[in-house]
Protein backbone atom coordinates (compact mmCIF):
# COMPACT_ATOMS: atom_id res chain seq x y z
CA UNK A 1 71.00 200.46 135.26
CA UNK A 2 67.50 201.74 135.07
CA UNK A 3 65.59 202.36 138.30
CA UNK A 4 63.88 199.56 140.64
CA UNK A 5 60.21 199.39 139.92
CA UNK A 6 58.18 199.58 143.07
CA UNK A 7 55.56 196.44 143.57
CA UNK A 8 52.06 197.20 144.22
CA UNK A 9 50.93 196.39 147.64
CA UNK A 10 48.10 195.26 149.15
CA UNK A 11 46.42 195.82 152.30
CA UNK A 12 46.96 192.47 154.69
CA UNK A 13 44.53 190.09 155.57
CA UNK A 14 45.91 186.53 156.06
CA UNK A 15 48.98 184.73 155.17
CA UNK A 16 47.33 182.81 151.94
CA UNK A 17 47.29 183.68 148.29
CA UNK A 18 44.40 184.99 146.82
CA UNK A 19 43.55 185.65 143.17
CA UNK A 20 44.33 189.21 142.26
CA UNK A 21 43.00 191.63 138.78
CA UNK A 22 46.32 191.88 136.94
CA UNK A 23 47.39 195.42 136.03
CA UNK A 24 48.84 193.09 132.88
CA UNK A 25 48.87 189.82 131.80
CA UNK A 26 52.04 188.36 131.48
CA UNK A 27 51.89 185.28 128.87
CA UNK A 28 53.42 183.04 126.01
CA UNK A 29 52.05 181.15 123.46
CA UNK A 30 50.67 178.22 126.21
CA UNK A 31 51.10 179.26 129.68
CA UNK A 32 49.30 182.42 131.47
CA UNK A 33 50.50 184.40 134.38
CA UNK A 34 47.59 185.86 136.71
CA UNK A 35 48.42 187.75 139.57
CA UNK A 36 47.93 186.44 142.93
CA UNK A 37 48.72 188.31 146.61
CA UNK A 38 50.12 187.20 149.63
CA UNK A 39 46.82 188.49 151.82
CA UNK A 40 49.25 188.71 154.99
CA UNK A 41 51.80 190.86 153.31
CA UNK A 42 50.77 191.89 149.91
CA UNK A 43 53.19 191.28 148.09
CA UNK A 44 52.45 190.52 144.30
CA UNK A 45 53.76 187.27 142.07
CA UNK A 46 52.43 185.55 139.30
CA UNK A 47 50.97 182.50 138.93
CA UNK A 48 51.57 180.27 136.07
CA UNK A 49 48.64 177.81 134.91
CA UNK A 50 48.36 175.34 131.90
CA UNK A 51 45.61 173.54 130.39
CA UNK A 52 45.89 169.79 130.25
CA UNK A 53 47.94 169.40 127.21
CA UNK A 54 50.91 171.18 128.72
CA UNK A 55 50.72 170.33 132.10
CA UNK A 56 53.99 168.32 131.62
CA UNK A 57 55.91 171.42 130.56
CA UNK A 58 54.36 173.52 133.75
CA UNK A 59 56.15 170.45 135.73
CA UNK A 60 59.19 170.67 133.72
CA UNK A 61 59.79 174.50 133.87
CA UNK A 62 58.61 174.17 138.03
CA UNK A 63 61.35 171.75 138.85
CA UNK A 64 64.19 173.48 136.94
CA UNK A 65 62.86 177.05 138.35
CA UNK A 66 62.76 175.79 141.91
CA UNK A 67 66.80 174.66 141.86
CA UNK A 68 68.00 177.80 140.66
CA UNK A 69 69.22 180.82 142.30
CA UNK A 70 70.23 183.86 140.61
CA UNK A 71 69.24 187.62 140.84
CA UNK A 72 69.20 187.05 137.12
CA UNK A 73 66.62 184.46 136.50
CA UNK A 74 63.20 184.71 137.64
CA UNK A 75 62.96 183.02 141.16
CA UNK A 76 59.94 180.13 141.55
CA UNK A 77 58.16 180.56 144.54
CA UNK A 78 56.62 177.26 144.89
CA UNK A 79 55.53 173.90 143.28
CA UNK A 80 52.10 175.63 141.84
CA UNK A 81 54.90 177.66 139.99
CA UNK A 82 54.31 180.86 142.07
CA UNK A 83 56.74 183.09 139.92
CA UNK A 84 58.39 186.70 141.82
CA UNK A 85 56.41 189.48 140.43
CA UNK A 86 57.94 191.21 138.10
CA UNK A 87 56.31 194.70 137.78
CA UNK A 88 58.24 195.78 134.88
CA UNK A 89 56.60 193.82 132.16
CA UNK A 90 58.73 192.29 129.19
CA UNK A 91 61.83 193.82 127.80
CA UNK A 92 59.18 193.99 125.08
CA UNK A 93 56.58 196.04 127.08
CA UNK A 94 59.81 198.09 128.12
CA UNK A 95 60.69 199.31 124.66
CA UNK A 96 56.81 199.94 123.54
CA UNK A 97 56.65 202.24 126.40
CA UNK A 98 59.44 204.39 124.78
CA UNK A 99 59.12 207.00 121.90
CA UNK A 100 59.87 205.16 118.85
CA UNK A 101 59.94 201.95 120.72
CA UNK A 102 63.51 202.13 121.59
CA UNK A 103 65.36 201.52 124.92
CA UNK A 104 68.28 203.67 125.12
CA UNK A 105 71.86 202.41 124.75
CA UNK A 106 72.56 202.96 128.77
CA UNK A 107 69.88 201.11 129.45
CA UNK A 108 69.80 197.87 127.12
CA UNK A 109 73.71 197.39 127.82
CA UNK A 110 72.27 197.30 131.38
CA UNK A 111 69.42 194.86 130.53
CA UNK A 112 72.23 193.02 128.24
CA UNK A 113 74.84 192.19 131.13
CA UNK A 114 71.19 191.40 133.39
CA UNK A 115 70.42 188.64 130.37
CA UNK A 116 74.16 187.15 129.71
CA UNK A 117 74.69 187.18 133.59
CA UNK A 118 71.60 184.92 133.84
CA UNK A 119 72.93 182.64 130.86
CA UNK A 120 75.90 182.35 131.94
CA UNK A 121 74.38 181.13 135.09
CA UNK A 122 71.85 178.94 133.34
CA UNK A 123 74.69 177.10 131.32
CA UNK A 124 76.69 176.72 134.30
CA UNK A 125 73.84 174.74 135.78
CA UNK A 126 73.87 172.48 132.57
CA UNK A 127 70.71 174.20 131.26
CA UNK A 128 69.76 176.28 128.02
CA UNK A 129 67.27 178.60 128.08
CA UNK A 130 66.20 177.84 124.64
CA UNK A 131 64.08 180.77 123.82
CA UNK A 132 65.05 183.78 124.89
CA UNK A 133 63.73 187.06 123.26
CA UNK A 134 62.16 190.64 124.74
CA UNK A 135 59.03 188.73 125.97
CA UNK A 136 60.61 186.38 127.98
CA UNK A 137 62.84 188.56 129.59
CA UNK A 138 60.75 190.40 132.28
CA UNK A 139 62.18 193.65 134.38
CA UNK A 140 61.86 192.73 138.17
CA UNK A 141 61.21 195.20 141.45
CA UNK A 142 65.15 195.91 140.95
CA UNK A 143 64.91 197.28 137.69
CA UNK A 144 66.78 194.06 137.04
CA UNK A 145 66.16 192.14 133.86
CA UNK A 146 65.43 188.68 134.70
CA UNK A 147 65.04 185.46 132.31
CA UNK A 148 61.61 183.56 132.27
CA UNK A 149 59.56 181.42 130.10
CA UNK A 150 61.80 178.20 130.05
């Protein structure tokens, strides 16, 4: 398994979340992810956001995320969708950080059991992903792979 990536911390202030400048964005086609901090501890998580059109999705994907619990599927934080940070990037961003764009076999049979382990847990819950690929697989603080983007 590769090695847990460290979150960046802030310094703390109070216990509300404030808008933070995202060392990346994390995205698909609709949504956005901006960072946000926890001003009391610091700790880092993103925060989905939709415009009007797909507001209905945001609800969907907020409700499913907030019933499930699995070191395999990204954990929501709260109804605003408040996602665990997942400083990592993509499975994507993983492999374009690599020479030749490649994860090493070690490592993706890792990321592999991280994804069907979080399936296998999805299904079991009576849900289908229904689009996973690299990008909407992030690596958490764990070094973890972790499903996302219902």
């Amino acid at each position: 398994m590769p090695p847990p990536v460290s979150p960046p911390q802030l310094p703390p202030r109070a216990s509300r979340p404030r808008a933070a400048t995202p060392p990346r964005a994390l995205s698909s086609a609709r949504l956005s992810a901006p960072l946000a901090a926890d001003e009391g501890s610091g700790t880092l998580f993103a925060v989905k956001s939709a415009p009007a059109g797909v507001v209905e999705q945001l609800r969907r994907e907020g409700a499913i995320l907030s019933t499930l619990r699995s070191p395999h599927v990204l954990p929501c934080l709260g109804f605003r969708i408040f996602l665990e940070f997942a400083p990592g990037g993509s499975l994507a961003d993983a492999a374009a950080r690599c020479a030749g764009g490649r994860l090493g076999e070690r490592v993706v049979r890792a990321y592999a059991a991280d994804v069907a382990s979080g399936l296998a847990y999805l299904h079991g819950c009576a849900l289908v992903h229904g689009d996973v690929k690299p990008a909407n697989v992030v690596v958490g603080a764990d070094g973890r792979a972790k499903l996302a983007d219902f």
